[in-house]
C-alpha atoms as a PDB file:
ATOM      1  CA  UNK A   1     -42.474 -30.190   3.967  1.00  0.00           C
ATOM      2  CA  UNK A   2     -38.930 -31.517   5.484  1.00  0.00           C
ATOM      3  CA  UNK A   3     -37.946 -32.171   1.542  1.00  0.00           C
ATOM      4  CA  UNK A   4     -38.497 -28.305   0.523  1.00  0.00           C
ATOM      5  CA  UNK A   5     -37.172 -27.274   3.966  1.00  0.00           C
ATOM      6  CA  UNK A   6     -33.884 -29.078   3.154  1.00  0.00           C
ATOM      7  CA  UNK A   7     -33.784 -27.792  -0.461  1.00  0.00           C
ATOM      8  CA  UNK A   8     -34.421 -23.956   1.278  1.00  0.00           C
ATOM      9  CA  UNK A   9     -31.310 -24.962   3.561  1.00  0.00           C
ATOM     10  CA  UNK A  10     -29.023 -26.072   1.306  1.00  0.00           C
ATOM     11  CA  UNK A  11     -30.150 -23.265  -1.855  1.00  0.00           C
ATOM     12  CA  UNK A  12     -29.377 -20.764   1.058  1.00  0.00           C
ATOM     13  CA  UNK A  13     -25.870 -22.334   2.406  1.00  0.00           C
ATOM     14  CA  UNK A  14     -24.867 -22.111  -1.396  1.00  0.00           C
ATOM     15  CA  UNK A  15     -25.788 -18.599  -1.637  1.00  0.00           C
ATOM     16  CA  UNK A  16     -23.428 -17.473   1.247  1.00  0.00           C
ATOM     17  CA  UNK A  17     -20.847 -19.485   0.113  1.00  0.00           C
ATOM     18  CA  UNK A  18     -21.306 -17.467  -3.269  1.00  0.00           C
ATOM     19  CA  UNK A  19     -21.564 -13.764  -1.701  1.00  0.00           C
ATOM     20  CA  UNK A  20     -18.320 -15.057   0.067  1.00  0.00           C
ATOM     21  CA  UNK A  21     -16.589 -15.706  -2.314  1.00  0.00           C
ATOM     22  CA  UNK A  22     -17.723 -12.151  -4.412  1.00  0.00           C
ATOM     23  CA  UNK A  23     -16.406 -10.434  -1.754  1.00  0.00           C
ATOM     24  CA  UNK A  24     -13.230 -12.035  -1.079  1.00  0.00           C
ATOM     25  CA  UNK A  25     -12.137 -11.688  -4.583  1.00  0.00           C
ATOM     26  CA  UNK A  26     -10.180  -8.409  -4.008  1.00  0.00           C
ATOM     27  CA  UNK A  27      -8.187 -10.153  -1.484  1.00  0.00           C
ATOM     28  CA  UNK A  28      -7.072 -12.738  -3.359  1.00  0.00           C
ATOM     29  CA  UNK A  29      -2.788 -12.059  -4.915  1.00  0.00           C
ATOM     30  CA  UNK A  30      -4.665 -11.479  -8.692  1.00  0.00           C
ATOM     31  CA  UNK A  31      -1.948  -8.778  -9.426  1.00  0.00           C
ATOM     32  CA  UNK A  32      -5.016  -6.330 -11.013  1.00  0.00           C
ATOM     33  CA  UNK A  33      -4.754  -3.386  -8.593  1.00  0.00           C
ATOM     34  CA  UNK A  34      -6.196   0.375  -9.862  1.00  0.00           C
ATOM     35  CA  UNK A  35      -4.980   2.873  -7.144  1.00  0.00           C
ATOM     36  CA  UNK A  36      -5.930   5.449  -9.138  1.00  0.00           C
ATOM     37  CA  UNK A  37      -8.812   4.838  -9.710  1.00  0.00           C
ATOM     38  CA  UNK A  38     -10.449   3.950  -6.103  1.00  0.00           C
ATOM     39  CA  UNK A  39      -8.740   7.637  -6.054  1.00  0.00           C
ATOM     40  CA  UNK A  40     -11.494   8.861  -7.822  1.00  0.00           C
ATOM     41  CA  UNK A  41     -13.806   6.119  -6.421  1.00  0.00           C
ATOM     42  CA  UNK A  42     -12.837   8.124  -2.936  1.00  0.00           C
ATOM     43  CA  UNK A  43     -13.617  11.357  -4.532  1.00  0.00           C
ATOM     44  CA  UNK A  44     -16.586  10.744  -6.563  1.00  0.00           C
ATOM     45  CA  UNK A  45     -18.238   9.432  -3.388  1.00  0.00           C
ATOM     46  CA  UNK A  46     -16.890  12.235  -1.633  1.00  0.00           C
ATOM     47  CA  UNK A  47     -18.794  14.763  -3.972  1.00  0.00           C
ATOM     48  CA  UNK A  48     -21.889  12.445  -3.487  1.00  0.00           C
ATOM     49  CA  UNK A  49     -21.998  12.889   0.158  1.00  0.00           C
ATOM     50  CA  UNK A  50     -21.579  17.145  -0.413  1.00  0.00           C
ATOM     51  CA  UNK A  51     -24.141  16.551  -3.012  1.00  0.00           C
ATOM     52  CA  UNK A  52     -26.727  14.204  -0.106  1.00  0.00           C
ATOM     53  CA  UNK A  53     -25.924  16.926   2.653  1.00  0.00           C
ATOM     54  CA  UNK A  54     -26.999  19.842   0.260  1.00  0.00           C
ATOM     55  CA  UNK A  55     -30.397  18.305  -0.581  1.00  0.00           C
ATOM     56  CA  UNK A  56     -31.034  16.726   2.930  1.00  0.00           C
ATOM     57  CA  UNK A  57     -30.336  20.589   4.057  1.00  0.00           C
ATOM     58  CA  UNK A  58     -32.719  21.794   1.154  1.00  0.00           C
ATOM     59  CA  UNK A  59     -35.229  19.571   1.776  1.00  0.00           C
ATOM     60  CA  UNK A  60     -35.258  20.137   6.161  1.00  0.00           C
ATOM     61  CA  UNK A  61     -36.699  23.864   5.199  1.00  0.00           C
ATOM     62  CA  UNK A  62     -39.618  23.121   2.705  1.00  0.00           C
ATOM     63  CA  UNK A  63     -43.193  23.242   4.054  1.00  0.00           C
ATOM     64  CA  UNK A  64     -44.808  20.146   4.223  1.00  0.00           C
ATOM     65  CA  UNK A  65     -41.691  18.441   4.463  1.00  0.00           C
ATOM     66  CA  UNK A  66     -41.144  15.823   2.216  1.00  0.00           C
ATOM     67  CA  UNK A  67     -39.949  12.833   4.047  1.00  0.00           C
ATOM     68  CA  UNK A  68     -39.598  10.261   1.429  1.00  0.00           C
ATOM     69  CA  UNK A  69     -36.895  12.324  -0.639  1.00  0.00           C
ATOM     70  CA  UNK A  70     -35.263  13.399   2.864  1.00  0.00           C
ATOM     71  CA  UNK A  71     -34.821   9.607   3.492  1.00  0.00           C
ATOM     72  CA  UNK A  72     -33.514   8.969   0.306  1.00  0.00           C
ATOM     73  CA  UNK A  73     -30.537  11.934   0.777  1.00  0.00           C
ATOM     74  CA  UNK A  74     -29.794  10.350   4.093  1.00  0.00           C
ATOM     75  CA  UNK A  75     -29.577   6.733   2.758  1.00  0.00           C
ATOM     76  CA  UNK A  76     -27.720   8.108  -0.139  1.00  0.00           C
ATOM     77  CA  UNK A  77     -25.360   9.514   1.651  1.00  0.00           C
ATOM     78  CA  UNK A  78     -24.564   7.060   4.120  1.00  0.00           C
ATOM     79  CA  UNK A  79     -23.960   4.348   1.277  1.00  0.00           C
ATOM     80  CA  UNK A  80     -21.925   6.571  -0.295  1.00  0.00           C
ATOM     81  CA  UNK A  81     -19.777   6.851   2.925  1.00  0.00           C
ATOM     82  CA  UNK A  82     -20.050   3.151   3.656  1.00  0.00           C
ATOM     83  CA  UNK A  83     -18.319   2.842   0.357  1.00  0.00           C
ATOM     84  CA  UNK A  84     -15.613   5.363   0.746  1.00  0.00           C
ATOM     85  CA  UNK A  85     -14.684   3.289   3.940  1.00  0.00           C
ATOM     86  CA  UNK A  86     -14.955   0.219   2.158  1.00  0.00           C
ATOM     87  CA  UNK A  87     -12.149   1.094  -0.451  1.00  0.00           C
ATOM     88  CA  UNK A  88     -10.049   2.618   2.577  1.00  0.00           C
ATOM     89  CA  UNK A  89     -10.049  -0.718   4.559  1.00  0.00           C
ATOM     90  CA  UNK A  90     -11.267  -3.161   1.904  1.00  0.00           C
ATOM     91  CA  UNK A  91      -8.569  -2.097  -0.407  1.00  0.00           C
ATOM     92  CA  UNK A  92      -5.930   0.368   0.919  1.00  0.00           C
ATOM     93  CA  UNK A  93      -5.864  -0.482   4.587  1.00  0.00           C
ATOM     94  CA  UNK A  94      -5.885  -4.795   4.568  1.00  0.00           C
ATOM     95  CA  UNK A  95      -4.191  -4.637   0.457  1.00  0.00           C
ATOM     96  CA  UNK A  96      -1.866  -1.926  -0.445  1.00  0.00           C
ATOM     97  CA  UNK A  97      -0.078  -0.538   2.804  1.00  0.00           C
ATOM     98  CA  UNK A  98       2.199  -2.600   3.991  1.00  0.00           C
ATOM     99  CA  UNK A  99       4.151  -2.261   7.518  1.00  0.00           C
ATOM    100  CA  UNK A 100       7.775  -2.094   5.605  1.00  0.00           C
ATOM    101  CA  UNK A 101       6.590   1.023   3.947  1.00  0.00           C
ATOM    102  CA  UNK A 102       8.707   3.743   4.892  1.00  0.00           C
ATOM    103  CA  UNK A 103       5.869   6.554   5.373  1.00  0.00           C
ATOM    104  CA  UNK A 104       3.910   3.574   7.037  1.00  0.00           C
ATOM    105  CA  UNK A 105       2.729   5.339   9.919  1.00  0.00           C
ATOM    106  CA  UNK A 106       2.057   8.342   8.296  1.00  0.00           C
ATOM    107  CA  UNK A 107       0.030   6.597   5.675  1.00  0.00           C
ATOM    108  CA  UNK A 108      -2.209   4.515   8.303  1.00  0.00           C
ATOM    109  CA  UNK A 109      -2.927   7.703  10.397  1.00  0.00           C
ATOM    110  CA  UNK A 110      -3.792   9.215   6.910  1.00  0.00           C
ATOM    111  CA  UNK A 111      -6.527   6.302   6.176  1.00  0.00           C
ATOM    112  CA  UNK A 112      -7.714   6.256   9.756  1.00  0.00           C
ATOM    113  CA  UNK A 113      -8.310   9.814   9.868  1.00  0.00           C
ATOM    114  CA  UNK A 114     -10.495   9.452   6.095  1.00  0.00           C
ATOM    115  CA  UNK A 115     -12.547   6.682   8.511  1.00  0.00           C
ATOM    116  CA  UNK A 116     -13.423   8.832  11.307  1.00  0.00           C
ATOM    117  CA  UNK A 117     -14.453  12.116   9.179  1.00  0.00           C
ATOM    118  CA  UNK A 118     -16.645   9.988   6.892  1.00  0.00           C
ATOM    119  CA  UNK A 119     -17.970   8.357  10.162  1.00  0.00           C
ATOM    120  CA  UNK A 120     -19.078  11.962  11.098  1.00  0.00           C
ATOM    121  CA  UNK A 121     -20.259  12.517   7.373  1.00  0.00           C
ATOM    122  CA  UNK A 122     -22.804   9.726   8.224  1.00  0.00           C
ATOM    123  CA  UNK A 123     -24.118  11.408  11.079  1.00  0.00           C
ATOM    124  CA  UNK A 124     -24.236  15.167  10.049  1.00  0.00           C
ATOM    125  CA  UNK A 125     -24.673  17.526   7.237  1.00  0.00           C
ATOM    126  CA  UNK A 126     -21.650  19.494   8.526  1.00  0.00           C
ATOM    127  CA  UNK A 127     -19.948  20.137   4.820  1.00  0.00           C
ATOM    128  CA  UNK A 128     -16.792  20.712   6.319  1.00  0.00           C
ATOM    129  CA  UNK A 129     -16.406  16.968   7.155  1.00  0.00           C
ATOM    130  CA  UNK A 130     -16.187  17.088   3.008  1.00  0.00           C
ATOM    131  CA  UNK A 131     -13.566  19.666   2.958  1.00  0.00           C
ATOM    132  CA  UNK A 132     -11.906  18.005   5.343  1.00  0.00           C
ATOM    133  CA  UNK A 133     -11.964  14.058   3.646  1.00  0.00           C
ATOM    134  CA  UNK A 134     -10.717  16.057   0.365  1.00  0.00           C
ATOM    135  CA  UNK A 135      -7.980  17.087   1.545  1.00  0.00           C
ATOM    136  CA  UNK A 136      -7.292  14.065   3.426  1.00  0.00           C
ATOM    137  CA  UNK A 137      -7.106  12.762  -0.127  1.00  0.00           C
ATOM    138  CA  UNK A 138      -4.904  14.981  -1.546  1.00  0.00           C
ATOM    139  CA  UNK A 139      -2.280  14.134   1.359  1.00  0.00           C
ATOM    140  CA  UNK A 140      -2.816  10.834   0.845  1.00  0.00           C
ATOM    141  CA  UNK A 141      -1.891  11.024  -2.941  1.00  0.00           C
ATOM    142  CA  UNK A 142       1.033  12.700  -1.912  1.00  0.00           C
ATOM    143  CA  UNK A 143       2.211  10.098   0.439  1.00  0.00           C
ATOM    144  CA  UNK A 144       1.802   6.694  -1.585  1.00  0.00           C
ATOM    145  CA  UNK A 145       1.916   8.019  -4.853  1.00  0.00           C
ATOM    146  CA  UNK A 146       4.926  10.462  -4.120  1.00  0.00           C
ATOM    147  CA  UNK A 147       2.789  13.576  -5.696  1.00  0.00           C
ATOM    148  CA  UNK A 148      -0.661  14.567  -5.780  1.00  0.00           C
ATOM    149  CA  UNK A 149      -2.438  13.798  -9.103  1.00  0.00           C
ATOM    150  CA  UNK A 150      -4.440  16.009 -11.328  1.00  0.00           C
ATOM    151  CA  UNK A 151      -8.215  14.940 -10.574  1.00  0.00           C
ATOM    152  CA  UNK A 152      -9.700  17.384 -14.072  1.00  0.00           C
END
């Protein structure tokens, strides 16, 4: 029993060290950085939230109500906004802007705002919380990339 109990301990200690280091590969210098894309990351999880609060909405009026899809909305959409936070701190926030930027401050209370109203995405089906991180996103493009960028 101790023998298996040691391989269990020592299996799972390699595991975390493995997760670890899965997730802290994005914060290593590689050089490989897509801004762009966790743009559309940010927006197609954006459109997947609009898309959760529409069915969760949808589903709330229908008689019996269905509670195993109305979980599912609400799980999908707070995943969706756990990732949309994740590329905003993960990425943008701890990798790409820096504190000799010259819009700095402008650009943090940008990415801090995008945190809060997906924070309130996660705990309503108020839609405007979408219009709102949109166009949160469009500013943003405007402010690191210098222009806004044609999202067809």
């Amino acid at each position: 029993m101790l023998r298996i109990t040691k391989v269990f301990l020592i299996g799972s200690a390699f595991m975390l060290v493995m997760v670890n280091l899965a997730v802290a590969h994005c914060e290593i210098p590689c050089g490989i950085y897509g801004d762009e894309m966790r743009i559309q990351m940010i927006l197609e999880n954006i459109t997947t939230i609009e898309k959760s609060m529409q069915q969760i909405t949808s589903i709330e009026q229908e008689k019996p109500l269905n509670s195993n899809q109305l979980v599912r909305w609400v799980v999908n959409k707070e995943k969706h906004a756990d990732d949309l936070q994740e590329i905003v701190s993960q990425y943008f926030l701890t990798q790409r802007i820096m504190p000799e930027a010259e819009n700095y401050q402008a650009l943090l209370s940008n990415l801090h705002e995008m945190l809060v109203i997906s924070m309130k995405c996660k705990q309503t089906t108020d839609v405007t919380n979408v219009s709102k991180l949109r166009a949160l996103v469009i500013e943003f493009e405007k402010l690191y990339f210098g222009k806004p960028h044609d999202h067809k």
